[in-house]
N, C-alpha and C. Protein backbone atom coordinates (compact mmCIF):
# COMPACT_ATOMS: atom_id res chain seq x y z
N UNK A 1 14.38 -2.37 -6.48
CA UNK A 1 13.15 -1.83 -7.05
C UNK A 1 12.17 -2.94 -7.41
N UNK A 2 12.67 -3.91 -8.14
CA UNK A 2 11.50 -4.96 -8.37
C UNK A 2 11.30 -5.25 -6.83
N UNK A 3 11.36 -5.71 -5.93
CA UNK A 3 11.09 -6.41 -5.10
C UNK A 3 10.13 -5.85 -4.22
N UNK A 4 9.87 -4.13 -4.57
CA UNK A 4 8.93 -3.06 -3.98
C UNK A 4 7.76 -3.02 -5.07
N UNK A 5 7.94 -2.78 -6.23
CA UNK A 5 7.27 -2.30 -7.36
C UNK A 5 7.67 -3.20 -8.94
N UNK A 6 6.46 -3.30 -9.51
CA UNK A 6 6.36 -4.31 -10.53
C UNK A 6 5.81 -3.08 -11.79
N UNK A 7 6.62 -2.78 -12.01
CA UNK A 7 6.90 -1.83 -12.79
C UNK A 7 5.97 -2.09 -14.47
N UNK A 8 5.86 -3.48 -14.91
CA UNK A 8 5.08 -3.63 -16.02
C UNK A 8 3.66 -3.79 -15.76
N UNK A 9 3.12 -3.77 -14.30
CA UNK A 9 1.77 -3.85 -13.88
C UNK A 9 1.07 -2.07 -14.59
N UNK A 10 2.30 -1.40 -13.96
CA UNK A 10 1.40 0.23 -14.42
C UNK A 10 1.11 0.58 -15.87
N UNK A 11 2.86 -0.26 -16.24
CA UNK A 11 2.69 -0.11 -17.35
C UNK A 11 1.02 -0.80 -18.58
N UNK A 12 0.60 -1.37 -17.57
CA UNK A 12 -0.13 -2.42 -18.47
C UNK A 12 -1.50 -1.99 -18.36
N UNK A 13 -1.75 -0.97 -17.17
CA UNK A 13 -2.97 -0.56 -16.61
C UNK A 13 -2.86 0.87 -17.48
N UNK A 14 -1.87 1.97 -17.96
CA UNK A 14 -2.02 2.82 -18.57
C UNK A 14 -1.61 2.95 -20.32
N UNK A 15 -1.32 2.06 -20.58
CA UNK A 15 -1.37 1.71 -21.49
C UNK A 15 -0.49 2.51 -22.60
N UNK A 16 0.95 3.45 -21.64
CA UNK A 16 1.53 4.34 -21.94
C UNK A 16 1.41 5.69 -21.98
N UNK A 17 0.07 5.95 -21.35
CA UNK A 17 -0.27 7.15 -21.34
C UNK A 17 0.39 7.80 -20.10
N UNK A 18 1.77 8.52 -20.26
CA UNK A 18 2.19 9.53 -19.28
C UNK A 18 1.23 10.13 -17.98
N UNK A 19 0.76 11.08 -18.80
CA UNK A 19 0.07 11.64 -18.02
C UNK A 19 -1.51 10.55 -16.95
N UNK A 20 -1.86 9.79 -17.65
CA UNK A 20 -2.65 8.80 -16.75
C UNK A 20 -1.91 8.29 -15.64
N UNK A 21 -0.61 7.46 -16.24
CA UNK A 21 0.07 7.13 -15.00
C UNK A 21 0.69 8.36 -13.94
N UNK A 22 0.82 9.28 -14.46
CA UNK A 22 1.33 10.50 -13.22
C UNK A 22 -0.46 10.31 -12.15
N UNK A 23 -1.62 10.83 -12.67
CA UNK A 23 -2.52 11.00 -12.13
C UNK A 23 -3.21 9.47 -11.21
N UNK A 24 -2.72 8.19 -11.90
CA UNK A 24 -2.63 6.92 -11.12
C UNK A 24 -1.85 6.81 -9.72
N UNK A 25 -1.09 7.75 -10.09
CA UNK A 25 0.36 7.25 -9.15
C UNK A 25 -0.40 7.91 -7.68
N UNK A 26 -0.70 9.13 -8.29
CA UNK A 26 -0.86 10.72 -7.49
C UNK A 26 -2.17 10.15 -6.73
N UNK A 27 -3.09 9.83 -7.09
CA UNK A 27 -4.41 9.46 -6.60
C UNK A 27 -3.87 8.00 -5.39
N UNK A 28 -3.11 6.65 -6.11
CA UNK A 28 -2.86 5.60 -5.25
C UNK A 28 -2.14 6.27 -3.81
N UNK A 29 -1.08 7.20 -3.90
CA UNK A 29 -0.18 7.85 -2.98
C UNK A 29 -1.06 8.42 -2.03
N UNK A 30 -1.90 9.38 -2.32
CA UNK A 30 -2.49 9.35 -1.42
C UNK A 30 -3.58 8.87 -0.48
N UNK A 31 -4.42 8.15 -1.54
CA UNK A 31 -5.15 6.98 -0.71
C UNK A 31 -4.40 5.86 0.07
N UNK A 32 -3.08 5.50 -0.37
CA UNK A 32 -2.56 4.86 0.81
C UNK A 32 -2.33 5.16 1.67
N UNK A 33 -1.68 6.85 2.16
CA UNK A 33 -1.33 7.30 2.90
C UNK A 33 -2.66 7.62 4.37
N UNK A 34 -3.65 7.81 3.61
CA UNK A 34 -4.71 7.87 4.29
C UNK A 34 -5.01 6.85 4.58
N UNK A 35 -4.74 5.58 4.44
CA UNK A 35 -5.41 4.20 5.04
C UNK A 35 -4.53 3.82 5.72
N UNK A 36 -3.27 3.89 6.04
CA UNK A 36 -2.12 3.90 6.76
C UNK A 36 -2.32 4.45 7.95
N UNK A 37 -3.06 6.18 7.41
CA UNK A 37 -3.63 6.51 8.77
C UNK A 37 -4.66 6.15 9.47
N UNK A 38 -5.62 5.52 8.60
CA UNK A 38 -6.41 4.95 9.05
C UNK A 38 -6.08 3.28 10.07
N UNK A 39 -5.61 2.76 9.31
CA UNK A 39 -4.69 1.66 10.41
C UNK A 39 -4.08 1.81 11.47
N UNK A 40 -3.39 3.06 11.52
CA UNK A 40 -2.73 3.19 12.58
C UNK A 40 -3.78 3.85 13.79
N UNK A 41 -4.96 4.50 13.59
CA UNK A 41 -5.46 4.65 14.25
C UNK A 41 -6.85 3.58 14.98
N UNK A 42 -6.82 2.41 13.79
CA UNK A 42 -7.47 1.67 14.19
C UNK A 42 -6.76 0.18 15.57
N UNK A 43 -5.06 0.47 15.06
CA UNK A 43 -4.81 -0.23 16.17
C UNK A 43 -4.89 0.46 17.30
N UNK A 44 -4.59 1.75 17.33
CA UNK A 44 -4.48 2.25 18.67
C UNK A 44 -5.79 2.31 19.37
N UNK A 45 -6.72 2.02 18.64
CA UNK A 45 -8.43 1.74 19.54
C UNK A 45 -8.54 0.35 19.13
N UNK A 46 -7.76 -0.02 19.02
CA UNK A 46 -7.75 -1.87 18.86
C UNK A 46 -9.36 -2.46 18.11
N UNK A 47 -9.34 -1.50 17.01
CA UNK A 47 -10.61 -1.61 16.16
C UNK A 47 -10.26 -2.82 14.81
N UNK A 48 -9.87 -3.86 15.08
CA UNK A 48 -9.45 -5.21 14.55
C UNK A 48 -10.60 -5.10 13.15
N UNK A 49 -11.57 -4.59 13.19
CA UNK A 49 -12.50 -4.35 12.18
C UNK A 49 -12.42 -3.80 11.27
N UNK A 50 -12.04 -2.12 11.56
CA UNK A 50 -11.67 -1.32 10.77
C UNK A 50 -10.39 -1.44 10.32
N UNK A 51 -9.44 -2.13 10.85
CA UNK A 51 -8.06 -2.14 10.70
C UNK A 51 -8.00 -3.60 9.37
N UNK A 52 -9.01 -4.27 9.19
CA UNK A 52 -8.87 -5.28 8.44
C UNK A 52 -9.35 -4.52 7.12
N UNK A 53 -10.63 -4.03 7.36
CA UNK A 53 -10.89 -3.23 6.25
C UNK A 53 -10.38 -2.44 5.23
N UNK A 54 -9.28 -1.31 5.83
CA UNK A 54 -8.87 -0.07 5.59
C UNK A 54 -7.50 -1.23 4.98
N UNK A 55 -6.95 -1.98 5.72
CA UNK A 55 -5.75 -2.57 5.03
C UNK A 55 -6.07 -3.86 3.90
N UNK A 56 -7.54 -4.15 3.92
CA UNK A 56 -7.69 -5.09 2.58
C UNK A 56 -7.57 -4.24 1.20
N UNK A 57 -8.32 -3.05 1.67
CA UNK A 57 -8.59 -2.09 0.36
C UNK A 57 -6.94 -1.89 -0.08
N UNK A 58 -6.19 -1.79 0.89
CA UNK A 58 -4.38 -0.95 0.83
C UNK A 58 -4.31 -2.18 0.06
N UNK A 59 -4.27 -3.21 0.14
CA UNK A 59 -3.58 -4.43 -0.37
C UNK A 59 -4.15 -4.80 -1.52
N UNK A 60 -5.63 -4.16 -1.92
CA UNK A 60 -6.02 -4.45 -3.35
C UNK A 60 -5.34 -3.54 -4.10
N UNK A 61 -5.82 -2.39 -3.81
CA UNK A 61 -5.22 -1.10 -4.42
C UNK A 61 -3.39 -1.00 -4.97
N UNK A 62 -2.74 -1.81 -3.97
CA UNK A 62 -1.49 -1.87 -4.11
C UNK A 62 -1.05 -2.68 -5.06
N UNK A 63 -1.49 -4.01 -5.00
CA UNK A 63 -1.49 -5.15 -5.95
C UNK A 63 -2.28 -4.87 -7.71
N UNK A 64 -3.48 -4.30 -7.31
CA UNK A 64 -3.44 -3.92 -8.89
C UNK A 64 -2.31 -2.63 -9.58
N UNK A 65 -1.89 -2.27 -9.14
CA UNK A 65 -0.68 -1.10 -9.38
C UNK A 65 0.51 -1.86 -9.00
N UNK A 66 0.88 -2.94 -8.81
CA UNK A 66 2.10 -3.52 -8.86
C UNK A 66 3.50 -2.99 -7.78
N UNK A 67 2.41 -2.39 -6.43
CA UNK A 67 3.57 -2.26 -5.22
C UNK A 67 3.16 -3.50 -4.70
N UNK A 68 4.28 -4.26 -4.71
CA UNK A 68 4.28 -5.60 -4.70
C UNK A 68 4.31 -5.35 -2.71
N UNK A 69 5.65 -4.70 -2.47
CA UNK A 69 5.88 -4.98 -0.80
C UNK A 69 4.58 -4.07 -0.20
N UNK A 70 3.98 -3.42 -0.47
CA UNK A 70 2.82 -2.81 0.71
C UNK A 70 1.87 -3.89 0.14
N UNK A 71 1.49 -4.19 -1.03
CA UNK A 71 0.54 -5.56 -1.31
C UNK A 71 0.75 -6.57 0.04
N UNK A 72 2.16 -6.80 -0.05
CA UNK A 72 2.37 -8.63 1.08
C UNK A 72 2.30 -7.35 2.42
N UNK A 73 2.83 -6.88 2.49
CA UNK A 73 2.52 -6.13 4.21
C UNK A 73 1.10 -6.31 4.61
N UNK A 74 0.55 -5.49 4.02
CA UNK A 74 -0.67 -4.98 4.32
C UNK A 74 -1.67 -6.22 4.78
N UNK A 75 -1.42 -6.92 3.04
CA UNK A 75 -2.52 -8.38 3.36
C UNK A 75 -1.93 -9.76 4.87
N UNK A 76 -0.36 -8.83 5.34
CA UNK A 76 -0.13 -9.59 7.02
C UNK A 76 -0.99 -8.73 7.85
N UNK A 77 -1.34 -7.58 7.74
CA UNK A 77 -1.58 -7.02 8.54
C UNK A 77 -3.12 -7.42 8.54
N UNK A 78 -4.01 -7.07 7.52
CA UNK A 78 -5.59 -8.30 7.10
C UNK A 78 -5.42 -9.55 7.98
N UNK A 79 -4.26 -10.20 7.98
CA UNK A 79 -4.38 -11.61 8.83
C UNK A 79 -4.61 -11.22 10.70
N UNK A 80 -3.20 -10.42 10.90
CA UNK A 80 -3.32 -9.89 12.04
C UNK A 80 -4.67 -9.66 12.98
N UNK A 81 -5.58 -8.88 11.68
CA UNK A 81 -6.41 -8.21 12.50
C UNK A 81 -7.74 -9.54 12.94
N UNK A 82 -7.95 -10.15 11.47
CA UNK A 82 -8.62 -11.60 11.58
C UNK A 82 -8.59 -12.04 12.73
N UNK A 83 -7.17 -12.51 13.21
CA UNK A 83 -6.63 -12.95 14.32
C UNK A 83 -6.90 -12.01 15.55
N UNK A 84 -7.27 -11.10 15.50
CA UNK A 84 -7.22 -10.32 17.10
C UNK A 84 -6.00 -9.68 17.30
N UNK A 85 -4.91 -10.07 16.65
CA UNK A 85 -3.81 -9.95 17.06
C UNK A 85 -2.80 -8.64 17.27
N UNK A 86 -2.71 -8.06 17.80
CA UNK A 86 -2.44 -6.33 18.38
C UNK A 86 -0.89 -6.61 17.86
N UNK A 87 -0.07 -7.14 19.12
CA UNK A 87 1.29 -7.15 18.95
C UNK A 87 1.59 -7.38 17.62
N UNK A 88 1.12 -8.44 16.59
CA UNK A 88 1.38 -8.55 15.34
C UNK A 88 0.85 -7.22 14.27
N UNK A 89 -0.05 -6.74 14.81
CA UNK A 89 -0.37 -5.98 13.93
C UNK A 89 0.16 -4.73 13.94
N UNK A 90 0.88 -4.21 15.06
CA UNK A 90 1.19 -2.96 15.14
C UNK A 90 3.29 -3.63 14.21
N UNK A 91 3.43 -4.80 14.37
CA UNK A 91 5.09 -4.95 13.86
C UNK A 91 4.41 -4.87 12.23
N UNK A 92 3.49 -5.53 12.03
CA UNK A 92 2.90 -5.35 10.17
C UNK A 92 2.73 -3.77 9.71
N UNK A 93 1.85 -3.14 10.69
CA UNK A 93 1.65 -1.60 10.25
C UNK A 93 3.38 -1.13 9.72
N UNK A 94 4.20 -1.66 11.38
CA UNK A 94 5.81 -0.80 10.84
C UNK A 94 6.56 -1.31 9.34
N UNK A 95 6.06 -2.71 9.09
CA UNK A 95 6.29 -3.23 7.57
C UNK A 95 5.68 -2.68 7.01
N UNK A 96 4.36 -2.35 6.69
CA UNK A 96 3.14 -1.54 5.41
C UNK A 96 4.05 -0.22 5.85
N UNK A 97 4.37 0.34 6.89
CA UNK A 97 4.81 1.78 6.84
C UNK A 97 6.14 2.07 5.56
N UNK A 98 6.74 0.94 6.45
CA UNK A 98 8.23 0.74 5.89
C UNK A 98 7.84 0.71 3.70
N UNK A 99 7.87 -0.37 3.61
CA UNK A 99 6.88 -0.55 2.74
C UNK A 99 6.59 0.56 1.41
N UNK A 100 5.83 1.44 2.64
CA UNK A 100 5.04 2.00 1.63
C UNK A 100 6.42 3.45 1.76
N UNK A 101 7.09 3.91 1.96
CA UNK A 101 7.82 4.70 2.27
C UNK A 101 8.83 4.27 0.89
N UNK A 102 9.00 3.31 0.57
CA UNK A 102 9.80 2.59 -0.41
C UNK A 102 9.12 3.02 -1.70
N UNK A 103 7.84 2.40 -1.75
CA UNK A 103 7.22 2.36 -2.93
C UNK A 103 6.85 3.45 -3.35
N UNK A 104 6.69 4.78 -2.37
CA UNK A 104 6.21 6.01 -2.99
C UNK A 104 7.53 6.62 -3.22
N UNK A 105 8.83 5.87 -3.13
CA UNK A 105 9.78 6.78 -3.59
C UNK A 105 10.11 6.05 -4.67
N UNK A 106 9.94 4.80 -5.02
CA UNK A 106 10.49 4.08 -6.35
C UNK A 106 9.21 4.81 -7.61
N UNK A 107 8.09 4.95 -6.92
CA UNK A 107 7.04 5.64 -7.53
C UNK A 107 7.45 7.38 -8.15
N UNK A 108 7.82 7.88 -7.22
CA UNK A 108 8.70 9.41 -7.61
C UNK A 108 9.69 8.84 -8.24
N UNK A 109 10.50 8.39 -8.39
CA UNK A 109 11.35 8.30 -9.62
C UNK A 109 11.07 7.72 -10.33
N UNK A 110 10.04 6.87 -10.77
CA UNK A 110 9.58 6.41 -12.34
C UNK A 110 8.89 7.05 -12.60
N UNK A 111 8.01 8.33 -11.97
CA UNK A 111 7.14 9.46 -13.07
C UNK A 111 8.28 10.67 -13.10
N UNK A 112 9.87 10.40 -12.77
CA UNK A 112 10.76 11.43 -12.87
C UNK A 112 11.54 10.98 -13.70
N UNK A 113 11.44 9.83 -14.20
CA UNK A 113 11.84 9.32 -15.97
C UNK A 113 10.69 9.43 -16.76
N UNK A 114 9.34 9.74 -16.68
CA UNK A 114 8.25 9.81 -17.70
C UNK A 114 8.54 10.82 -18.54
């Protein structure tokens, strides 16, 4: 779990308020999920532009909320796209996928101890 999620970051952004962090969690979950899709559709039109974009925001968004592993994915996948780089970027997307598949479940079970 630490090594996905930094568990005193949320804590530090809600300041114990339950219900904020449920509605933090709920709002990050799905904006990642949508930029995920958005990545994945930007490699498949090899849009190196949009794909840097959509995964800088994933990697801010992630890092101030303390999902540490879609934070480092994502910001490989930002390099990737810098680079031009397709083959790298589509093995980074399967890490940010991987990733984020982790963190929204370490995420469901810490608002299932709140």
């Amino acid at each position: 779990l630490t090594a996905v999620l930094d568990r005193d970051r949320l804590d530090d952004i809600a300041a114990g308020d339950v219900e904020l962090e449920r509605e933090i969690l709920a709002l990050y979950c799905g904006d990642a999920r949508r930029l995920v899709q958005t990545a994945r559709d930007a490699i498949a039109a090899a849009d190196f532009a949009q794909l840097e974009r959509s995964m800088h925001q994933l990697k801010g968004s992630s890092g101030n909320l303390g999902a540490i592993a879609v934070a480092a994915a994502s910001e490989r996948l930002v390099v990737a796209a810098r680079n031009g780089d397709l083959d790298a970027a589509r093995r980074w997307l399967a890490e940010t996928e991987s990733a984020f598949v982790q963190t929204d479940a370490a995420f469901s079970a810490y608002i299932g101890r709140l």
